[in-house]
C-alpha atoms as a PDB file:
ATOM      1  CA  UNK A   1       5.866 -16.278   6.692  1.00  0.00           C
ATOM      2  CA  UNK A   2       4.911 -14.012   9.784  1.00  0.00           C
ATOM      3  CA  UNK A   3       1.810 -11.982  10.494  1.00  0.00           C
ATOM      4  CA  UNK A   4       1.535 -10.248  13.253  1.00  0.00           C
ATOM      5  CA  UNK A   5      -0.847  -6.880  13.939  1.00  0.00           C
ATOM      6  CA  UNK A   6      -1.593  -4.561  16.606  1.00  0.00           C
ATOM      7  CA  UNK A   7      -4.073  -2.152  17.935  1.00  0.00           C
ATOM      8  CA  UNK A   8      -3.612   1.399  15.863  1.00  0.00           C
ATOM      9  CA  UNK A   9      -5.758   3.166  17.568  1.00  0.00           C
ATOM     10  CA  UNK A  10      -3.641   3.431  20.469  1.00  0.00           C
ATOM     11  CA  UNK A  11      -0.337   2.729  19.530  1.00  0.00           C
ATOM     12  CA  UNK A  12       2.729   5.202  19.988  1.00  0.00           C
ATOM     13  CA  UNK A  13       6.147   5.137  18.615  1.00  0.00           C
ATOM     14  CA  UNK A  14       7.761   3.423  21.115  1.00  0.00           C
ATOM     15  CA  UNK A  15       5.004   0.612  21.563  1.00  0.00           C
ATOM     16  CA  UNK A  16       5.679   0.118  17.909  1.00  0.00           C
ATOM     17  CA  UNK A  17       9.516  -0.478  19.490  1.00  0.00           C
ATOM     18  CA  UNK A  18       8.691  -2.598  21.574  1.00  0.00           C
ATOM     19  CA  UNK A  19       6.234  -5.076  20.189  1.00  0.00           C
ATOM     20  CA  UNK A  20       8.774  -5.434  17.149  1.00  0.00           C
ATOM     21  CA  UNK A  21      11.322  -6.384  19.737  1.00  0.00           C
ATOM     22  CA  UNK A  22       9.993  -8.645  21.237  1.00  0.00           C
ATOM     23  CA  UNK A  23       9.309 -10.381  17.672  1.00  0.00           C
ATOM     24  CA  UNK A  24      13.076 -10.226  16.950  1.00  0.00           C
ATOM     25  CA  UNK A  25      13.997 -11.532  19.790  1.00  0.00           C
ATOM     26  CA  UNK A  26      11.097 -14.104  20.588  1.00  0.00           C
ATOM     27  CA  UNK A  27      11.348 -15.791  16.666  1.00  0.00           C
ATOM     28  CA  UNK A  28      13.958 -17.892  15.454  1.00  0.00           C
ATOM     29  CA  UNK A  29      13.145 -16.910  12.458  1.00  0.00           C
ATOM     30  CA  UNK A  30      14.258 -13.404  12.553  1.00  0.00           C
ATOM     31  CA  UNK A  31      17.236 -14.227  14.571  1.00  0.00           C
ATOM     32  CA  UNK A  32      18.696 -15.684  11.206  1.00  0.00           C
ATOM     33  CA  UNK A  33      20.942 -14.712   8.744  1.00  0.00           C
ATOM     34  CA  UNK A  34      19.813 -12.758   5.277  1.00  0.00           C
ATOM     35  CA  UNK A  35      21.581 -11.648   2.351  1.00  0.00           C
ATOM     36  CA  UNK A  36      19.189  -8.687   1.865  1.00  0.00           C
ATOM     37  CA  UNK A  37      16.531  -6.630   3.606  1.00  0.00           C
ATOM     38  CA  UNK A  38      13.813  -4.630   2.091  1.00  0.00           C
ATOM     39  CA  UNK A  39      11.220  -2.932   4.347  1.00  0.00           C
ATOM     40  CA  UNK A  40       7.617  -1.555   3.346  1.00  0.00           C
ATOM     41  CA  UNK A  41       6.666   1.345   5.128  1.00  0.00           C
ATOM     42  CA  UNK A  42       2.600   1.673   5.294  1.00  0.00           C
ATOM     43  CA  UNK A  43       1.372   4.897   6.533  1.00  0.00           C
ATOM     44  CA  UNK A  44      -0.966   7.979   5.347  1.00  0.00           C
ATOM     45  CA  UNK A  45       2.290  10.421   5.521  1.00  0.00           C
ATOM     46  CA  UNK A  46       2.789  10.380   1.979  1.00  0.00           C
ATOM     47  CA  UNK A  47       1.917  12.148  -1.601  1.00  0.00           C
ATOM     48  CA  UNK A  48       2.709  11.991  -4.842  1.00  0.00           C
ATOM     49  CA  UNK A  49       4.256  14.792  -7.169  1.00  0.00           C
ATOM     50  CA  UNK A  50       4.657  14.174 -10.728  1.00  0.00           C
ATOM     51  CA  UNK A  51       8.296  13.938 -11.730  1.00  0.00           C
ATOM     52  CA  UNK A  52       8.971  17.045 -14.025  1.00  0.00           C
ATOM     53  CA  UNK A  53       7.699  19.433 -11.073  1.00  0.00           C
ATOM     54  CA  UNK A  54      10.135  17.518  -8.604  1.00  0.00           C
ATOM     55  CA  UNK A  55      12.444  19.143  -6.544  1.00  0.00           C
ATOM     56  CA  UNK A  56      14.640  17.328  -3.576  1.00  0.00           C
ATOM     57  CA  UNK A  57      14.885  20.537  -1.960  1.00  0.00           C
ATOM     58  CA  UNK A  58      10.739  21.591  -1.533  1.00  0.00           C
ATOM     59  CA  UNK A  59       9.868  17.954   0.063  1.00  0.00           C
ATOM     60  CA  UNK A  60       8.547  19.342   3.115  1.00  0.00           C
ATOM     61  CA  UNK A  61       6.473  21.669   1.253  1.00  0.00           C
ATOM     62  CA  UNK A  62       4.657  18.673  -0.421  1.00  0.00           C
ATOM     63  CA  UNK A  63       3.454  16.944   2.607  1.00  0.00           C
ATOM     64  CA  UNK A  64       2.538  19.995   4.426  1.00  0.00           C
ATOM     65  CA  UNK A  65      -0.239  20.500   2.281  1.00  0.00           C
ATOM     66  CA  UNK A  66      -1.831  16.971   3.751  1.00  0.00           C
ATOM     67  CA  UNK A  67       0.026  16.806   7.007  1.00  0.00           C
ATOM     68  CA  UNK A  68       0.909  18.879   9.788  1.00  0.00           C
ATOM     69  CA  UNK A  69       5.023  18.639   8.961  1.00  0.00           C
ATOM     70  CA  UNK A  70       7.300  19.042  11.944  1.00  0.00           C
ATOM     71  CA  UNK A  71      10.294  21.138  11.421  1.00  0.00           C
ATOM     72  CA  UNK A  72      13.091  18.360  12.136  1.00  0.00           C
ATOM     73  CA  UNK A  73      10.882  15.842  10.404  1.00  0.00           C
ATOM     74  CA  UNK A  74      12.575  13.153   8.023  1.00  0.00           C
ATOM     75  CA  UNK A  75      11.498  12.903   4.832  1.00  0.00           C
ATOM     76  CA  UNK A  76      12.201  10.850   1.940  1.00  0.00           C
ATOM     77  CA  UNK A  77      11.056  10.022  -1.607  1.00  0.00           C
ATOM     78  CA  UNK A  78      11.228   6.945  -3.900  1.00  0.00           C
ATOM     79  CA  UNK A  79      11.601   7.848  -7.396  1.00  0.00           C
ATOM     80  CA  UNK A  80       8.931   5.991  -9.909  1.00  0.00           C
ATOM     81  CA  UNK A  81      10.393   6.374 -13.201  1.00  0.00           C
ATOM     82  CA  UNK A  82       7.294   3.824 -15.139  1.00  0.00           C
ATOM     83  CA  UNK A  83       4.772   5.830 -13.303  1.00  0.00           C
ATOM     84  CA  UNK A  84       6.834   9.348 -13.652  1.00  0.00           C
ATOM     85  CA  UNK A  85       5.875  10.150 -10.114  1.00  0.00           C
ATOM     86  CA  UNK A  86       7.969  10.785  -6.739  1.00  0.00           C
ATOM     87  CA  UNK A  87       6.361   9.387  -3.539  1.00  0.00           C
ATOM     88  CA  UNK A  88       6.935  11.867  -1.164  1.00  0.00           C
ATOM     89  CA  UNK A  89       6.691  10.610   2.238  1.00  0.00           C
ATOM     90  CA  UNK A  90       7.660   9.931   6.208  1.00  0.00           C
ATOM     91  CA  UNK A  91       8.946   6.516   7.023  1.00  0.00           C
ATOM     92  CA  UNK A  92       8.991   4.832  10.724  1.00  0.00           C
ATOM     93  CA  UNK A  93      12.403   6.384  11.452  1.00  0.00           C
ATOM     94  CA  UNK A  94      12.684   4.627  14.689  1.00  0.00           C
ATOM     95  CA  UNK A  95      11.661   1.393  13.308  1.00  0.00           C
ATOM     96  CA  UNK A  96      14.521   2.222  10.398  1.00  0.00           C
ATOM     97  CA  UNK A  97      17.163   2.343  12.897  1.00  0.00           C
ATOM     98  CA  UNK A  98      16.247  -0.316  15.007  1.00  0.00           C
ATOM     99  CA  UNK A  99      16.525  -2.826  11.926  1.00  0.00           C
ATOM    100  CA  UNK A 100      19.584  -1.136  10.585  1.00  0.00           C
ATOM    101  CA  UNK A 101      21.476  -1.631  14.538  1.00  0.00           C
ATOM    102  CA  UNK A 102      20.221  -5.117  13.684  1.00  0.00           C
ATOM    103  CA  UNK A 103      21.093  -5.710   9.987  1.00  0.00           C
ATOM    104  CA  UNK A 104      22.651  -2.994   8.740  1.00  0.00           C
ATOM    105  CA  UNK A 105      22.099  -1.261   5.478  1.00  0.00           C
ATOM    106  CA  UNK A 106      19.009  -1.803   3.756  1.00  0.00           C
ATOM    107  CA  UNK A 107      16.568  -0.920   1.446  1.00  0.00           C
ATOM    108  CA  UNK A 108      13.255   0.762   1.668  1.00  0.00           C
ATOM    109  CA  UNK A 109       9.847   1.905   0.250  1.00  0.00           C
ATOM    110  CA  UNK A 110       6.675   3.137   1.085  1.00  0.00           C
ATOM    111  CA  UNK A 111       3.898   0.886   0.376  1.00  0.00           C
ATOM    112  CA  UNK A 112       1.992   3.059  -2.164  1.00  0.00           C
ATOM    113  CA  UNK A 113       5.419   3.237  -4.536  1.00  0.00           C
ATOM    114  CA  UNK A 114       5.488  -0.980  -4.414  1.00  0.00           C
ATOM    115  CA  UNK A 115       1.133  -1.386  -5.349  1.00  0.00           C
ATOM    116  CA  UNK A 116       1.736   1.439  -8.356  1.00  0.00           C
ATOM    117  CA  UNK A 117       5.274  -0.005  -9.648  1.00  0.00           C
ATOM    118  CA  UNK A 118       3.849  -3.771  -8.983  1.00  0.00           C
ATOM    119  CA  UNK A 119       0.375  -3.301 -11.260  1.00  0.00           C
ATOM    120  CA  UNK A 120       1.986  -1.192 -13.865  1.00  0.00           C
ATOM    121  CA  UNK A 121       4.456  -3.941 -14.534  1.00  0.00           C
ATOM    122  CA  UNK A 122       1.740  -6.647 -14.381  1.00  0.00           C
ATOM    123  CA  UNK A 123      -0.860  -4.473 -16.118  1.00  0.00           C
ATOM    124  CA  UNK A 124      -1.349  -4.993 -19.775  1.00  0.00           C
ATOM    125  CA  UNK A 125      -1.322  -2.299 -22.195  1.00  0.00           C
ATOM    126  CA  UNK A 126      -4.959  -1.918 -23.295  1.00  0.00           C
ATOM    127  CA  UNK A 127      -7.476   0.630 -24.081  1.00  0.00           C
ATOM    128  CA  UNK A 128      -9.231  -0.913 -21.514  1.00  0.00           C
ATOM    129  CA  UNK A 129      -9.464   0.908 -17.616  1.00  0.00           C
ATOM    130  CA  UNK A 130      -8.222  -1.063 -14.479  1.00  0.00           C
ATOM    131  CA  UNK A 131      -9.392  -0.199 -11.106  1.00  0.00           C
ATOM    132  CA  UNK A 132      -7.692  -2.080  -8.726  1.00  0.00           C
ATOM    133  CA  UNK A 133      -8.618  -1.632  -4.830  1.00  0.00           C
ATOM    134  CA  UNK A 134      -5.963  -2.478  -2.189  1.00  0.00           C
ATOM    135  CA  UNK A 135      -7.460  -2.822   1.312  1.00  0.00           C
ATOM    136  CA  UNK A 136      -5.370  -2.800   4.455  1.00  0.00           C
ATOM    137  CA  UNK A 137      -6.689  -2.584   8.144  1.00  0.00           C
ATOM    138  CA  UNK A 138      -9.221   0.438   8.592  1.00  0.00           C
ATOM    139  CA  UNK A 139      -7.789   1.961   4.934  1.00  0.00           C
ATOM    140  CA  UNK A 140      -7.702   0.845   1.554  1.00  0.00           C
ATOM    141  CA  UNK A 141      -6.424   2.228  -2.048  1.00  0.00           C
ATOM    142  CA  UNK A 142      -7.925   2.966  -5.345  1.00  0.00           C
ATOM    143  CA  UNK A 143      -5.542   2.829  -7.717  1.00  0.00           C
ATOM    144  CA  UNK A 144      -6.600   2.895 -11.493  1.00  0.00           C
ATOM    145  CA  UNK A 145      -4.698   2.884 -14.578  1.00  0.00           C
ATOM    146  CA  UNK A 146      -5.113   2.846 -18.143  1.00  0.00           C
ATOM    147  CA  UNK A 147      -2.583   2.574 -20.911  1.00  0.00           C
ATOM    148  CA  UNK A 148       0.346   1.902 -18.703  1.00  0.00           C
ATOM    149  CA  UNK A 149      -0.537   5.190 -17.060  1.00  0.00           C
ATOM    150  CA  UNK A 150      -1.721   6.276 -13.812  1.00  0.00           C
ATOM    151  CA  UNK A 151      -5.008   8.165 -14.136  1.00  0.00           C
ATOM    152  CA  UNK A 152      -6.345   8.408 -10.549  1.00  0.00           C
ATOM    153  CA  UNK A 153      -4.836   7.367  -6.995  1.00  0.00           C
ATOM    154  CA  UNK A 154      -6.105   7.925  -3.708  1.00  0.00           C
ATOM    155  CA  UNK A 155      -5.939   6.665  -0.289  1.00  0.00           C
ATOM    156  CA  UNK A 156      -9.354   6.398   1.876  1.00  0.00           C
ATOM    157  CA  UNK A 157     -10.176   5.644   5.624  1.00  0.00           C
ATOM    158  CA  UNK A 158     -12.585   3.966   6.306  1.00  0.00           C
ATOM    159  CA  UNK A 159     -14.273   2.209   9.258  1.00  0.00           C
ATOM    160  CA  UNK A 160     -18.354   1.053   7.975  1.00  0.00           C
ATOM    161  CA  UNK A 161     -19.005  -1.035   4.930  1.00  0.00           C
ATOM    162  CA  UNK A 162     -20.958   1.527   3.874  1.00  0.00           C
ATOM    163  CA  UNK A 163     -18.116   3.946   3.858  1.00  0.00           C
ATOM    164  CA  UNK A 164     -15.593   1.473   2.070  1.00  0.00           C
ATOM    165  CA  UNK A 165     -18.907   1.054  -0.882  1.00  0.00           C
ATOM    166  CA  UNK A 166     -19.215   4.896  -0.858  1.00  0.00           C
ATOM    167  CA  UNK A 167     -15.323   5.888  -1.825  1.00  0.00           C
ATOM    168  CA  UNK A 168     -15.276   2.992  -4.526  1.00  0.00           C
ATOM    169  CA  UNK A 169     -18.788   4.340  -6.030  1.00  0.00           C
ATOM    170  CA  UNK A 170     -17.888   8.206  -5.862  1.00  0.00           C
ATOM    171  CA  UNK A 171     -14.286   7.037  -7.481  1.00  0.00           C
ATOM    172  CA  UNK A 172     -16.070   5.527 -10.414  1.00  0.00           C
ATOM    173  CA  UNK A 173     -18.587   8.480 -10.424  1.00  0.00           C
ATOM    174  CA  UNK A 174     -16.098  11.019 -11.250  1.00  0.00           C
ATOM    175  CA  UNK A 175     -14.231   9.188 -13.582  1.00  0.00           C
ATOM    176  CA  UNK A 176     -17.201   8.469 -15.578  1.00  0.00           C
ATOM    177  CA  UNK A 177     -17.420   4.388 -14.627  1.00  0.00           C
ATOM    178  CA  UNK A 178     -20.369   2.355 -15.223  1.00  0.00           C
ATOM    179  CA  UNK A 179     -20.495   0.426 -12.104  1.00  0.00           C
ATOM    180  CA  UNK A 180     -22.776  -2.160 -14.134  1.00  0.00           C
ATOM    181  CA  UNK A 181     -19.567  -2.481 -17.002  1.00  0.00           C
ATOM    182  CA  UNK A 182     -16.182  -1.788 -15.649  1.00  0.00           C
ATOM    183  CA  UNK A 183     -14.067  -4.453 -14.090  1.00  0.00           C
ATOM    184  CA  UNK A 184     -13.201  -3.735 -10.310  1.00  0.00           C
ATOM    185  CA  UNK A 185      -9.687  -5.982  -8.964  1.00  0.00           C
ATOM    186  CA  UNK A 186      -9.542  -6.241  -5.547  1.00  0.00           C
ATOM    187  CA  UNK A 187      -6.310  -7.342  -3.884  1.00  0.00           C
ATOM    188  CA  UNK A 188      -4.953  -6.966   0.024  1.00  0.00           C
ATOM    189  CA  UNK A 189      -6.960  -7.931   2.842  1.00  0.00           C
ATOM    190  CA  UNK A 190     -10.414  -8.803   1.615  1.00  0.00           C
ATOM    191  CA  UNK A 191     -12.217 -12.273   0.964  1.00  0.00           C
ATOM    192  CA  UNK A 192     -15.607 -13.548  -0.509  1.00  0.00           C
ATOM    193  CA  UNK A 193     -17.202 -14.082   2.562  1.00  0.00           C
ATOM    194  CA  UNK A 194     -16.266 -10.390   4.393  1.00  0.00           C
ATOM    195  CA  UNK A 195     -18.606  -7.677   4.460  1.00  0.00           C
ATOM    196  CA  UNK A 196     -16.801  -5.620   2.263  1.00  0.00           C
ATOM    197  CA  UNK A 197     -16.882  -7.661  -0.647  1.00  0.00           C
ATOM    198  CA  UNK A 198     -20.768  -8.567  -0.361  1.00  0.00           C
ATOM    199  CA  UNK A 199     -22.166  -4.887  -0.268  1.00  0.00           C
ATOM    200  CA  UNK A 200     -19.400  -4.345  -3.072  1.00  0.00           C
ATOM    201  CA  UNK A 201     -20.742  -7.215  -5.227  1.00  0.00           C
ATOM    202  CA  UNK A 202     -24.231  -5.680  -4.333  1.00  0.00           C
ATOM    203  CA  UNK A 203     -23.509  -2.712  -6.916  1.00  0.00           C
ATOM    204  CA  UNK A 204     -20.744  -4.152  -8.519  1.00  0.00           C
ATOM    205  CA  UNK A 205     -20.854  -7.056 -10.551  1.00  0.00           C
ATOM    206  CA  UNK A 206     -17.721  -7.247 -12.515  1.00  0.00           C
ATOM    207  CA  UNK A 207     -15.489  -8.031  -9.930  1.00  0.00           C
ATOM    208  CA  UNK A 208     -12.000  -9.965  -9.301  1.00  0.00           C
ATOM    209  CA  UNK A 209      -9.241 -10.745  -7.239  1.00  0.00           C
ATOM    210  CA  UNK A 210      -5.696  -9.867  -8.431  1.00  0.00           C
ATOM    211  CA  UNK A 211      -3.629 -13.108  -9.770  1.00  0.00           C
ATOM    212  CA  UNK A 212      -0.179 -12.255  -9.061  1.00  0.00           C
ATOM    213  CA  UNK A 213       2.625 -14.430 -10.821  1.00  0.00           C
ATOM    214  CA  UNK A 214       3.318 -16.631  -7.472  1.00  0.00           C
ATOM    215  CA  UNK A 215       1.973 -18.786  -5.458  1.00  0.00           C
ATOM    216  CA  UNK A 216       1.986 -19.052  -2.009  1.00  0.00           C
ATOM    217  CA  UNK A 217       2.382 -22.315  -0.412  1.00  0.00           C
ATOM    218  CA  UNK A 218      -0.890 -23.608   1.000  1.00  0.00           C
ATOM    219  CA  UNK A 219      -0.454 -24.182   4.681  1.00  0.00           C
ATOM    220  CA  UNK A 220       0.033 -20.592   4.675  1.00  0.00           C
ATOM    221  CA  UNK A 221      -3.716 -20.269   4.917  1.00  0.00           C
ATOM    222  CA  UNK A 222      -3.626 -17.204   3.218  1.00  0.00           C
ATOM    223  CA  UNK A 223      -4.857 -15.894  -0.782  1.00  0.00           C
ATOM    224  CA  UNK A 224      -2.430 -14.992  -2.594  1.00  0.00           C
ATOM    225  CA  UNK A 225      -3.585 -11.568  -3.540  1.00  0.00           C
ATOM    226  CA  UNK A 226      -3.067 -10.841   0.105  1.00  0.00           C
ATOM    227  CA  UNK A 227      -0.116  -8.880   1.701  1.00  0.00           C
ATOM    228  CA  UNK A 228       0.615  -7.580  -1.936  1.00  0.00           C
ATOM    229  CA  UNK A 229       2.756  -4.489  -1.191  1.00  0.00           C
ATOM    230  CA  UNK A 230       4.908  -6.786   1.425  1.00  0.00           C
ATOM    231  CA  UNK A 231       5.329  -9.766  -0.981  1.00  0.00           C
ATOM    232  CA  UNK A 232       6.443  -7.837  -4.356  1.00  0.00           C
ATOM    233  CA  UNK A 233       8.782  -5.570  -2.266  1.00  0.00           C
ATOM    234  CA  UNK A 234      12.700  -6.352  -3.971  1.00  0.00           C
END
């Protein structure tokens, strides 16, 4: 496994190109042959609309509500049928048909529709809520569910501690959470020893990392409640 990242503040379409070209054609690894593909898009350019009120035709109108929509924009959707939700949303097209010059067809998602189908399936059916937070680079996701439903989703930006602790506590606030009782899963890009975690733990004492149903070899050097969207994309 691969990991590679790069500056998002400043990066443009075509430096996205480019630095994923240079991975192709700089790693063996990618120069191989595969029986499938499946890529994860991870962006803010997405919503959700709940599947009775869906309607292929009005998919611009959803975004355009959160997003300034250009006319000749592509947009796509991914269906949800245990959620009974439609993510709504703009993939990397040029990244898209770079890949598909390279493999051919393939299949993708956005990153939001592989967290929500993921913990759904590996959620239990309970009375009990589960508020699972997925943190990525400079953003993170509450997600939490309760009967094998989705009762609150949200994605925040964040770039202080004290702005990550502030989303997680207002979340809980308006849903009526004891931060001293309910049970807070973290999964993605967070450890023990970050920042994140500590001032978390601070208010927070219930908390866990996600135990998904593999595990990653250990020279990998990384938890395996990390890179969750990329590694249950199928």
């Amino acid at each position: 496994m691969e990991d590679y990242s790069f500056d998002n503040e400043n990066i443009t379409p075509q430096k996205q190109l480019d630095f994923i070209s240079i991975k192709f054609k700089t790693n063996e690894l990618l120069q191989g042959k595969f029986t499938s593909v499946n890529v994860t898009h991870s962006n803010n350019l997405s919503t959700f609309v709940p599947l009775p009120f869906f309607n292929e035709d009005k998919l611009n109108e959803y975004l355009q509500y959160n997003l300034k929509v250009l006319e000749n924009e592509f947009i796509t959707y991914d269906t949800m049928l245990s959620a009974e939700m439609v993510s709504v949303y703009i993939p990397f097209v040029h990244i898209n048909n770079y890949l598909f010059d390279i493999f051919g067809s393939f299949e993708y998602k956005h990153s939001t529709t592989v967290l929500i189908e993921t913990l759904l399936k590996e959620t239990l059916t309970n009375d009990k809520t589960d508020f699972f937070v997925n943190v990525e680079t400079g953003i993170f996701q509450i997600v939490v569910l309760k009967n094998k439903k989705v009762k609150f989703f949200n994605t925040f930006n964040f770039k202080t501690k004290e702005d990550f602790l502030y989303y997680i506590l207002f979340t809980a606030e308006q849903l009526k959470l004891n931060p001293k009782e309910f049970q807070l899963t973290f999964l993605g890009d967070i450890e023990k020893e970050s920042e994140i975690y500590e001032i978390t733990y601070k208010y927070i004492k219930n908390i866990q990392f996600f135990e998904p149903n593999y595990i990653l070899a250990k020279d990998l050097k990384i938890s395996n409640h990390s890179h969750f969207t990329l590694l249950n994309q199928h």
